[in-house]
C-alpha atoms as a PDB file:
ATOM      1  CA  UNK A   1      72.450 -31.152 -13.145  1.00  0.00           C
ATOM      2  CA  UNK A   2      72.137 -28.111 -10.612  1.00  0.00           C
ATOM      3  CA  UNK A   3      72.052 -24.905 -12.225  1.00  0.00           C
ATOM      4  CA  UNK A   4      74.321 -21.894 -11.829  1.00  0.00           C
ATOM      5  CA  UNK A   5      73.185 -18.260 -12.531  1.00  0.00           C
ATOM      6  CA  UNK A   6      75.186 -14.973 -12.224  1.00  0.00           C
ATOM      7  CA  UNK A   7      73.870 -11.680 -12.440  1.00  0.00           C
ATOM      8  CA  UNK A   8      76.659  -9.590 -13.433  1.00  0.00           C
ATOM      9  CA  UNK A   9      77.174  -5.873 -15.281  1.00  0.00           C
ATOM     10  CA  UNK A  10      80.802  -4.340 -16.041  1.00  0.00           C
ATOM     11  CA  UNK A  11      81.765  -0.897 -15.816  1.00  0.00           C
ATOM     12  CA  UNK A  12      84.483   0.334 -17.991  1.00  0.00           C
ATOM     13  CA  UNK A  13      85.319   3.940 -18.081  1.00  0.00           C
ATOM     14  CA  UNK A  14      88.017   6.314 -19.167  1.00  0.00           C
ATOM     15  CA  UNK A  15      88.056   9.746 -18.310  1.00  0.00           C
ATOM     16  CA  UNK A  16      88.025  12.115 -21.289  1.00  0.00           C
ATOM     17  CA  UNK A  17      90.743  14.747 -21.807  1.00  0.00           C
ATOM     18  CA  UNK A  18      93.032  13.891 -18.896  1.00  0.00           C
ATOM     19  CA  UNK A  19      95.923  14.192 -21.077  1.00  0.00           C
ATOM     20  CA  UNK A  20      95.587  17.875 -22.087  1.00  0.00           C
ATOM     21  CA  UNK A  21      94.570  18.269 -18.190  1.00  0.00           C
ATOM     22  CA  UNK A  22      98.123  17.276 -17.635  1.00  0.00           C
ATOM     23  CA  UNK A  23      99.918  19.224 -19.902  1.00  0.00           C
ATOM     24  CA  UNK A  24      97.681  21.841 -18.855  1.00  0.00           C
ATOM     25  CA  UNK A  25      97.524  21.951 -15.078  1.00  0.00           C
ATOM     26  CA  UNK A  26     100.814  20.293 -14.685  1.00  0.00           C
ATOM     27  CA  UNK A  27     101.175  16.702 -13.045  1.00  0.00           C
ATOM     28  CA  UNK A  28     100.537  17.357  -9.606  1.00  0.00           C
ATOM     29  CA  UNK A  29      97.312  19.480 -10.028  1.00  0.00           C
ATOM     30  CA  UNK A  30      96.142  16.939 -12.693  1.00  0.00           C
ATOM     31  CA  UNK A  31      96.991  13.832 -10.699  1.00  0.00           C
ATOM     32  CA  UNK A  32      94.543  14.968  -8.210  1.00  0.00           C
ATOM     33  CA  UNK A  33      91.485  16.140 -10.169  1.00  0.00           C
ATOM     34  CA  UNK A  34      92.078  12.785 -12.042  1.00  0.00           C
ATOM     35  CA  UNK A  35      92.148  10.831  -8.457  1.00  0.00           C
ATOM     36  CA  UNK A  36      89.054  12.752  -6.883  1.00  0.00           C
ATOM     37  CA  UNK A  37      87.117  11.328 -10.365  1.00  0.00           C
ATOM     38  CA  UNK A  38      88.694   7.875 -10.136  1.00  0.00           C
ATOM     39  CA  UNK A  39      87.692   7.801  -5.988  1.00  0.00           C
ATOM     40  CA  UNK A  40      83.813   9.637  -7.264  1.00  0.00           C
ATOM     41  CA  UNK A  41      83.613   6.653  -9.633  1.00  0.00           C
ATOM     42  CA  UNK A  42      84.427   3.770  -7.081  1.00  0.00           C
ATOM     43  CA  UNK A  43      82.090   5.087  -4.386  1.00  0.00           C
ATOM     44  CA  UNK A  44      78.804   5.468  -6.683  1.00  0.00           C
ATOM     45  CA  UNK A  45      79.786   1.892  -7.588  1.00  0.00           C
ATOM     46  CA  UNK A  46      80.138   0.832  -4.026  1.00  0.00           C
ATOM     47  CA  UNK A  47      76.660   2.566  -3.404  1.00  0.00           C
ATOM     48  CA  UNK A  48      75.065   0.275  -6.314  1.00  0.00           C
ATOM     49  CA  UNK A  49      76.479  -2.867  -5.203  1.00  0.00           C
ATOM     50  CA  UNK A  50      79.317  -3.084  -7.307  1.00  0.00           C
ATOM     51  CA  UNK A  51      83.126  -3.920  -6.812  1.00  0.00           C
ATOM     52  CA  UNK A  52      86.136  -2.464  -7.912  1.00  0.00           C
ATOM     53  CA  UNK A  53      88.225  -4.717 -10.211  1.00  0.00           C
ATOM     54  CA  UNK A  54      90.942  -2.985 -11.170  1.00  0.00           C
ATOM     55  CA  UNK A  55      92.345   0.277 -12.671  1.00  0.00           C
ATOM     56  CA  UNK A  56      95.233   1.702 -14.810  1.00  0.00           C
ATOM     57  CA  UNK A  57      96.246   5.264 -15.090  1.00  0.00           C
ATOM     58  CA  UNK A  58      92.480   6.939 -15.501  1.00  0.00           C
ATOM     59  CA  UNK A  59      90.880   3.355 -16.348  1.00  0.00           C
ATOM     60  CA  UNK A  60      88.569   2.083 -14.177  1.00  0.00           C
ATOM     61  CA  UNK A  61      87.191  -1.606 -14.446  1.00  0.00           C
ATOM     62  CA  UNK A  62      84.166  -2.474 -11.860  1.00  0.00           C
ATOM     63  CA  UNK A  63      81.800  -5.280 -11.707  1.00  0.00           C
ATOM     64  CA  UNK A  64      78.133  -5.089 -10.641  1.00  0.00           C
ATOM     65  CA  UNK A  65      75.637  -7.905 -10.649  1.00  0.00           C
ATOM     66  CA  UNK A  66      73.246  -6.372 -12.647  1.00  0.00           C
ATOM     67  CA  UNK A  67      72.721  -5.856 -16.873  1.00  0.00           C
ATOM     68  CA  UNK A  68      74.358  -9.486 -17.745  1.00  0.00           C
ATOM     69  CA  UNK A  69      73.593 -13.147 -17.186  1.00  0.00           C
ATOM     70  CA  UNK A  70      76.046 -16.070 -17.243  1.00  0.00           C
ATOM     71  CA  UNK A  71      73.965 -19.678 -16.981  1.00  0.00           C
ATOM     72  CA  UNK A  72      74.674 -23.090 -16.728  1.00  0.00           C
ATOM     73  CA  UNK A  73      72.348 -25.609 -17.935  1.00  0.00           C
ATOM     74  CA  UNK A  74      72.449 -29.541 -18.867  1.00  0.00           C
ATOM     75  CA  UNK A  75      76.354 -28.881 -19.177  1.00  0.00           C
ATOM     76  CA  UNK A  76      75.795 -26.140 -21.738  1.00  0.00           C
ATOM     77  CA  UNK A  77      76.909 -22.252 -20.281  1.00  0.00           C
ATOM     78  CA  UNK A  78      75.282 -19.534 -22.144  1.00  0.00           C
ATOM     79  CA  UNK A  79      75.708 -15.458 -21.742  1.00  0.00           C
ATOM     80  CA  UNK A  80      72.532 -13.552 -22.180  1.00  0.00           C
ATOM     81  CA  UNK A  81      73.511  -9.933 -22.921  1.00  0.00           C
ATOM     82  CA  UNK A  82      70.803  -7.459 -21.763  1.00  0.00           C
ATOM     83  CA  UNK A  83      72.713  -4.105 -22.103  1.00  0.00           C
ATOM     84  CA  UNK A  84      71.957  -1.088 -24.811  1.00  0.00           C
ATOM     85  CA  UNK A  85      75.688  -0.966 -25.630  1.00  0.00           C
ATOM     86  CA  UNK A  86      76.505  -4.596 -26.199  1.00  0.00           C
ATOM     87  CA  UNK A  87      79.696  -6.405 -25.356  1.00  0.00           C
ATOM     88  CA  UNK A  88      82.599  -8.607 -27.480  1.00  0.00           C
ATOM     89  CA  UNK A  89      82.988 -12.379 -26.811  1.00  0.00           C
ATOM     90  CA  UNK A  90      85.961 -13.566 -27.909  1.00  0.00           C
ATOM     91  CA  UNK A  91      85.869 -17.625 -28.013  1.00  0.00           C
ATOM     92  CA  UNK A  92      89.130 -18.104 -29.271  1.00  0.00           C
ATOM     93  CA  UNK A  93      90.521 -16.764 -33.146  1.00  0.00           C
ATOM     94  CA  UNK A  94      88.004 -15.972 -35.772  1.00  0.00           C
ATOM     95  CA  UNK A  95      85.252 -17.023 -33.078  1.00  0.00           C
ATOM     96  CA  UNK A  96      84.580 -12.962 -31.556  1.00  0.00           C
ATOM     97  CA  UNK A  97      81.138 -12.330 -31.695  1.00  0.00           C
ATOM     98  CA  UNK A  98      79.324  -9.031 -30.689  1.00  0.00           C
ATOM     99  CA  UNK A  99      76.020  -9.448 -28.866  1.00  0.00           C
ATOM    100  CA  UNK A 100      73.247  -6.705 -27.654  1.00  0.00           C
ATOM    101  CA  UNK A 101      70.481  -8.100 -26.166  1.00  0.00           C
ATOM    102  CA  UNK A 102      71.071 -11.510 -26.768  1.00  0.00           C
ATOM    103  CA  UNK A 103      72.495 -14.774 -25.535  1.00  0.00           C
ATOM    104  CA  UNK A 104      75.221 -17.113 -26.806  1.00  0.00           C
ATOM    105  CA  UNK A 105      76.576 -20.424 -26.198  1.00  0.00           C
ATOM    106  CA  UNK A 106      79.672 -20.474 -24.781  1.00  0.00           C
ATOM    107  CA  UNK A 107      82.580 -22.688 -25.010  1.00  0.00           C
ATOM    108  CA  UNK A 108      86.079 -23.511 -25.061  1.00  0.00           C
ATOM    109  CA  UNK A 109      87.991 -20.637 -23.220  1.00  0.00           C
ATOM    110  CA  UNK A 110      88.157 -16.199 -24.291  1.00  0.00           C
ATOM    111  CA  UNK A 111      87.259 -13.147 -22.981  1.00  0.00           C
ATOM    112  CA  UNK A 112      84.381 -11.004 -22.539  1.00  0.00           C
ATOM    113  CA  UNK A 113      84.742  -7.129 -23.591  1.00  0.00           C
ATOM    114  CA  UNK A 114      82.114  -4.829 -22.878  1.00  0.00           C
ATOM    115  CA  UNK A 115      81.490  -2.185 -25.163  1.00  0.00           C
ATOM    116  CA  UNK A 116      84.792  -2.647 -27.481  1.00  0.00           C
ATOM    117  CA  UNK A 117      86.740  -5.140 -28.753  1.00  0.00           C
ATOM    118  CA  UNK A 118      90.030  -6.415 -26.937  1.00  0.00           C
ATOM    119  CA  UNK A 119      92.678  -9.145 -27.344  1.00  0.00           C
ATOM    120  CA  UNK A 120      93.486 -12.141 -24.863  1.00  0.00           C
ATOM    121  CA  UNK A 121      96.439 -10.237 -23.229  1.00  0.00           C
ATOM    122  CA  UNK A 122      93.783  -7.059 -22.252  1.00  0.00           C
ATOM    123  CA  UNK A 123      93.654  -6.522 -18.770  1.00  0.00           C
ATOM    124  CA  UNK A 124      90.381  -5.121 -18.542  1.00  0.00           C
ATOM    125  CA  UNK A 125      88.523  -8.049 -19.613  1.00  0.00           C
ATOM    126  CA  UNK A 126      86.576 -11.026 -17.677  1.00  0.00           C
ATOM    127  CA  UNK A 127      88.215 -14.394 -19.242  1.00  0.00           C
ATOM    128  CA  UNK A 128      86.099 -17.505 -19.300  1.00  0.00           C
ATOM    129  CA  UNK A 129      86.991 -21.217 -19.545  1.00  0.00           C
ATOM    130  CA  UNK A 130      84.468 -23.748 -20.179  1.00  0.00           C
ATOM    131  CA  UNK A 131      85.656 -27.350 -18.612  1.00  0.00           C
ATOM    132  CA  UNK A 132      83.387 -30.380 -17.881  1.00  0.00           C
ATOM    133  CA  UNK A 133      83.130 -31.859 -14.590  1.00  0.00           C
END
C-alpha cells in the first residue's frame, strides 16, 4: 500500500483586548486597528508558507505544513504531534485525547483542535474521517 504523508501546522489566534478597544476607541477606529492585525497576521503566514483558512470577528485560523504529521500506513492513519503546546483529537464521544509530542492512531471520524478543546460543530477545527478503500 502507497504511503501518504502531510506535513501540516495550524495557527489559531485571537487578538487580546479587542473588546475594550471597541468600547474604547469606538467601532470604526477599532474595526481598523483590529483589521491592520488580522491583514499583519495573514501576510507573515503567507511569507512562511502558510494559507489562510478562515476567520471570524478577530479569529484567525491558518494552516502551514510544518509542526504536525498525518500518515498513512498498511491501512492504519496515525497523527504524530510535534508541537510544545499540544493539540485535542476528538475521535468521536468519550474518545478526545490530548497529545504533545506524540502520535496516535486514528480512526473512525472527529476533529483536531490545536491548543484547546472544541466540539464537532467548531468551526475552527480540521475534521477527519477515516474510510477504507
Amino acid at each position: 500500500m502507497d504511503q501518504e504523508r502531510l506535513l501540516a501546522a495550524v495557527l489559531l489566534t485571537d487578538l487580546v483586548g479587542s473588546v475594550p478597544l471597541y468600547e474604547r476607541m469606538g467601532d470604526d477606529a477599532a474595526l481598523q486597528q483590529v483589521s491592520d492585525c488580522l491583514d499583519a497576521i495573514r501576510e507573515i503566514v503567507a511569507q512562511h508558507g502558510g494559507d489562510f483558512i478562515h476567520s471570524k470577528g478577530d479569529d484567525v485560523l491558518s494552516l502551514s505544513r510544518r509542526h504536525a504529521t498525518f500518515t498513512i500506513s498498511n491501512g492504519k492513519a496515525r497523527f504524530i504531534e510535534r508541537s510544545s503546546s499540544g493539540t485535542f483529537v476528538s475521535m468521536g464521544p468519550g474518545h478526545e485525547v490530548f497529545v504533545r509530542r506524540e502520535d496516535i492512531l486514528l480512526f473512525g471520524s472527529g476533529v483536531i483542535s490545536p491548543g484547546r478543546r472544541s466540539s464537532l460543530g467548531d468551526a475552527q477545527v480540521l475534521r477527519y474521517e477515516i474510510t477504507s478503500s
